[in-house]
N, C-alpha and C. Protein backbone atom coordinates (compact mmCIF):
# COMPACT_ATOMS: atom_id res chain seq x y z
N UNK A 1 -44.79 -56.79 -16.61
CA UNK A 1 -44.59 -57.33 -15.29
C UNK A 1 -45.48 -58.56 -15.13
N UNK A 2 -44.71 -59.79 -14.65
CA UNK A 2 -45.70 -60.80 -14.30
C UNK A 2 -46.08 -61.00 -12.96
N UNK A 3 -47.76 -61.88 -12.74
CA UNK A 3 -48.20 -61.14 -11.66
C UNK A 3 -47.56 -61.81 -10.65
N UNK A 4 -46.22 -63.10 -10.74
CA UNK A 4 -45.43 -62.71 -9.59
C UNK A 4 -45.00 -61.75 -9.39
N UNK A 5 -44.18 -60.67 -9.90
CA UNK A 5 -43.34 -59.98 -10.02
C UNK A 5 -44.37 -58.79 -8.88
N UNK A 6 -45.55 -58.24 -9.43
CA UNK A 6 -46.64 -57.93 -8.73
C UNK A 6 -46.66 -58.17 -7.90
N UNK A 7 -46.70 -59.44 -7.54
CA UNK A 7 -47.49 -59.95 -6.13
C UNK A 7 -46.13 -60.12 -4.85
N UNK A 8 -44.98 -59.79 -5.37
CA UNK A 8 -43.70 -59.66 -4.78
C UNK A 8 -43.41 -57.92 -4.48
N UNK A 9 -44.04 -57.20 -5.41
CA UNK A 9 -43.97 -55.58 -5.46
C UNK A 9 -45.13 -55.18 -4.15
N UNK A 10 -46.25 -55.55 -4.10
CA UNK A 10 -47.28 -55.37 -3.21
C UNK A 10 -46.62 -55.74 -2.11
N UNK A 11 -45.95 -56.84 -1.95
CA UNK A 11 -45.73 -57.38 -0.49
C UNK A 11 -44.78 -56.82 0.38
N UNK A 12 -43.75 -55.97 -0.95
CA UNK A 12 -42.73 -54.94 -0.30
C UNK A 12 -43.13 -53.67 0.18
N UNK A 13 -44.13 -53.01 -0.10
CA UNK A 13 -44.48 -51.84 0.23
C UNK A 13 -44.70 -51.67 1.68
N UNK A 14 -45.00 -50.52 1.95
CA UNK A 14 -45.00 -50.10 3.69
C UNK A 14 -46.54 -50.56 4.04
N UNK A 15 -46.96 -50.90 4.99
CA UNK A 15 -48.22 -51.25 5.12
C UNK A 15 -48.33 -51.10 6.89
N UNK A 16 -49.71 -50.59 6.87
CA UNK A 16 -50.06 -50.41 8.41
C UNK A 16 -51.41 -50.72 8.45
N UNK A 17 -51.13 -51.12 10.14
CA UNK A 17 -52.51 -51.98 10.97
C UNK A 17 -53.54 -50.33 10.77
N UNK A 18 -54.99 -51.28 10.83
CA UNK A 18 -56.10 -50.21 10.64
C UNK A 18 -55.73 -50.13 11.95
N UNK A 19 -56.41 -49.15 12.66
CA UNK A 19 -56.67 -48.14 14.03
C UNK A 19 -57.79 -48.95 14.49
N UNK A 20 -58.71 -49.84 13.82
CA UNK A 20 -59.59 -50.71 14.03
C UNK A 20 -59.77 -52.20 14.14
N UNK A 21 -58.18 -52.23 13.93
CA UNK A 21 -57.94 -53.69 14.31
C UNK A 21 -57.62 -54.23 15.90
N UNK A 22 -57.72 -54.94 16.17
CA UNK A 22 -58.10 -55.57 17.62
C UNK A 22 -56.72 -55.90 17.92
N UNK A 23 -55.86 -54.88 18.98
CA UNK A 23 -55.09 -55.11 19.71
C UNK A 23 -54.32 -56.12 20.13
N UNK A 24 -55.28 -57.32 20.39
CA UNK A 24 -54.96 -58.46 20.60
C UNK A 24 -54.19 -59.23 19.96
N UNK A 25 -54.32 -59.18 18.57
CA UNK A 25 -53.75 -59.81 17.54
C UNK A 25 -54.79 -60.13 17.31
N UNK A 26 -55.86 -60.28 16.95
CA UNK A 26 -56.99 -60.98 16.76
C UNK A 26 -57.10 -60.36 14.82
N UNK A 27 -58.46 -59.96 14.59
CA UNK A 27 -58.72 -59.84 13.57
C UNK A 27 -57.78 -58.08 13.01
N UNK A 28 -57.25 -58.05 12.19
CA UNK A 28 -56.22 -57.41 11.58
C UNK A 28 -56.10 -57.31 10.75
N UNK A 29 -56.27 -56.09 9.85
CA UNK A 29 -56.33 -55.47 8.22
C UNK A 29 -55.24 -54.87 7.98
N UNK A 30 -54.61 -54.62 7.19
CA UNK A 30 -53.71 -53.60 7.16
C UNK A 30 -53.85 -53.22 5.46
N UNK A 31 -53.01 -51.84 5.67
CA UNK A 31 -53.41 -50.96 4.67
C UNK A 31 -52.11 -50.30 3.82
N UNK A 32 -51.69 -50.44 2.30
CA UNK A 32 -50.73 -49.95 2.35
C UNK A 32 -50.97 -49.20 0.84
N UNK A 33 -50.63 -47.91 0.78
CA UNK A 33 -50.87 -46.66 0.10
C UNK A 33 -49.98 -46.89 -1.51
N UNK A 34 -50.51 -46.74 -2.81
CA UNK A 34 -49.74 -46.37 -3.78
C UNK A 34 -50.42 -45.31 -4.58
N UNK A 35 -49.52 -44.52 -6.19
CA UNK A 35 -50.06 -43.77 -6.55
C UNK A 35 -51.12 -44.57 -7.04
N UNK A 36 -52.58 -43.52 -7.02
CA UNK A 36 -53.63 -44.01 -7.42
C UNK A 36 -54.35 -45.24 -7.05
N UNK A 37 -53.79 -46.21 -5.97
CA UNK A 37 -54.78 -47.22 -5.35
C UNK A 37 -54.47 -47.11 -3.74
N UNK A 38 -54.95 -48.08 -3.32
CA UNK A 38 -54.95 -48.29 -1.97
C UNK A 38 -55.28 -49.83 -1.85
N UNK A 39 -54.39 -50.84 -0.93
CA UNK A 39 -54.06 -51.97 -1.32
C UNK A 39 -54.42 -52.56 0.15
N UNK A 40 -55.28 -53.79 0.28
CA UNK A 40 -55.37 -54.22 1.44
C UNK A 40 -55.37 -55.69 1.54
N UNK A 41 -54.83 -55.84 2.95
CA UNK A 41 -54.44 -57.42 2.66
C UNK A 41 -54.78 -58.01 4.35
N UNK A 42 -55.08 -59.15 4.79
CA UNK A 42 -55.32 -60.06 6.11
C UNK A 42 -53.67 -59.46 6.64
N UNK A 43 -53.04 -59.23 8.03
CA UNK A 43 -52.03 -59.05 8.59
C UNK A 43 -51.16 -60.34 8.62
N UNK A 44 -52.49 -61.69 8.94
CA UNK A 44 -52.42 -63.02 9.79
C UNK A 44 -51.76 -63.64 8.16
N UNK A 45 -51.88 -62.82 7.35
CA UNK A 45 -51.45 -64.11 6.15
C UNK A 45 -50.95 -62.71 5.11
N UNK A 46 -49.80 -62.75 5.53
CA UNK A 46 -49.18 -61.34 4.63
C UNK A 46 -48.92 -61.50 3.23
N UNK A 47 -48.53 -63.06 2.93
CA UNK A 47 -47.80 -63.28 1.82
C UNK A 47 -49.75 -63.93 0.63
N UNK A 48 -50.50 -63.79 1.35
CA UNK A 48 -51.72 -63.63 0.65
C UNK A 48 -52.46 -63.02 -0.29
N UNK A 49 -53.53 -63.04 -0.41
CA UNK A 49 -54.19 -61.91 -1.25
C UNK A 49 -54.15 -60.75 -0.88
N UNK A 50 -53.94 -59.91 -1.57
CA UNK A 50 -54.28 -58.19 -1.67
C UNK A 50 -55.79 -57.93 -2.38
N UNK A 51 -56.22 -57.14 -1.60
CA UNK A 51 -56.99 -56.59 -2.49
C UNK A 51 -56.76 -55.08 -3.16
N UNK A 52 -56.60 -54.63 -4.18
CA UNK A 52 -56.62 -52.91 -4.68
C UNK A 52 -57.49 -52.40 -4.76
N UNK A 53 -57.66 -51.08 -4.58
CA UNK A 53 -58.65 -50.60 -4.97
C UNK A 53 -58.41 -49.34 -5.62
N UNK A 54 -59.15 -48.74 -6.29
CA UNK A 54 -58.61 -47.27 -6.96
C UNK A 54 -58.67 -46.57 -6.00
N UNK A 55 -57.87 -45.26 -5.84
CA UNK A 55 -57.93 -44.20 -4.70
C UNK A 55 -59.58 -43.62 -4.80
N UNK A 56 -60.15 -43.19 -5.84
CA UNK A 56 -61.67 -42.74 -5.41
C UNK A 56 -62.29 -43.96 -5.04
N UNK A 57 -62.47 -44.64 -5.54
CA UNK A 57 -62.93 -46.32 -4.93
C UNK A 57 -62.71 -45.84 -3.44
N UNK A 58 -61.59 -46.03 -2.90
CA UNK A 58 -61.87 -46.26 -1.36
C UNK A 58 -62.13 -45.10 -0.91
N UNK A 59 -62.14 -43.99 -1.50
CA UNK A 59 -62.44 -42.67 -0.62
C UNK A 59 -63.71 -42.52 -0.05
N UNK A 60 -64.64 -42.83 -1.30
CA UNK A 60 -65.97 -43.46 -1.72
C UNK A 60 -66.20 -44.27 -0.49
N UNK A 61 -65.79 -45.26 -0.46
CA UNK A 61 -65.78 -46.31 0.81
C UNK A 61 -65.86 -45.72 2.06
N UNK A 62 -64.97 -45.04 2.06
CA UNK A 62 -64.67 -44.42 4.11
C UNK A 62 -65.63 -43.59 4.11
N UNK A 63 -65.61 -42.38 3.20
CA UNK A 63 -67.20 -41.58 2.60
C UNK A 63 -68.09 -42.89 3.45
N UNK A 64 -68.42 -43.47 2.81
CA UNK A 64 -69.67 -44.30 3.33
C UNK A 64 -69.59 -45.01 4.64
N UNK A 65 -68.53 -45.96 4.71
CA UNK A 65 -68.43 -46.28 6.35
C UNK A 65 -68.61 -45.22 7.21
N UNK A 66 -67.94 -43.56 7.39
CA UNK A 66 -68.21 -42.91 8.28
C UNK A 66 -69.59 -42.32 8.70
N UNK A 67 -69.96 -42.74 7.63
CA UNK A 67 -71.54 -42.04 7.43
C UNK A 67 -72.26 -43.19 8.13
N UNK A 68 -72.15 -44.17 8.12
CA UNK A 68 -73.01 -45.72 8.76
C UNK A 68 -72.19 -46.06 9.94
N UNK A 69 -71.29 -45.44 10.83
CA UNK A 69 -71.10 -46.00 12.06
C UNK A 69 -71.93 -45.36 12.67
């Protein structure tokens, strides 16, 4: 697969606003689920970067954000 092909596969998937994004439209993450990663990208610029991450990677993550709010 080339990483258009990728970067056209990511952009199709289902993706949803965090619960922590600002109503307004303002600042906006969204989040969209595959086997074994978890894929995040700006709302304001869809056809942008993704970032992946491995599924323990971010579990790890929220693990830690919930612990520091």
């Amino acid at each position: 697969m080339t990483n258009e092909q990728e970067a056209a596969r990511l952009h199709e998937l289902p993706w949803f606003k965090s619960s922590y994004s600002g109503s307004g439209g303002g600042e906006c993450v969204e989040v969209a689920h595959t086997v074994g990663a978890v894929h995040v990208r700006d709302s304001k610029v869809q056809r942008g970067a993704v970032l992946s991450v491995p599924s323990a990677g971010w579990a790890d993550f929220v693990a830690f954000a919930e612990q520091s709010a």
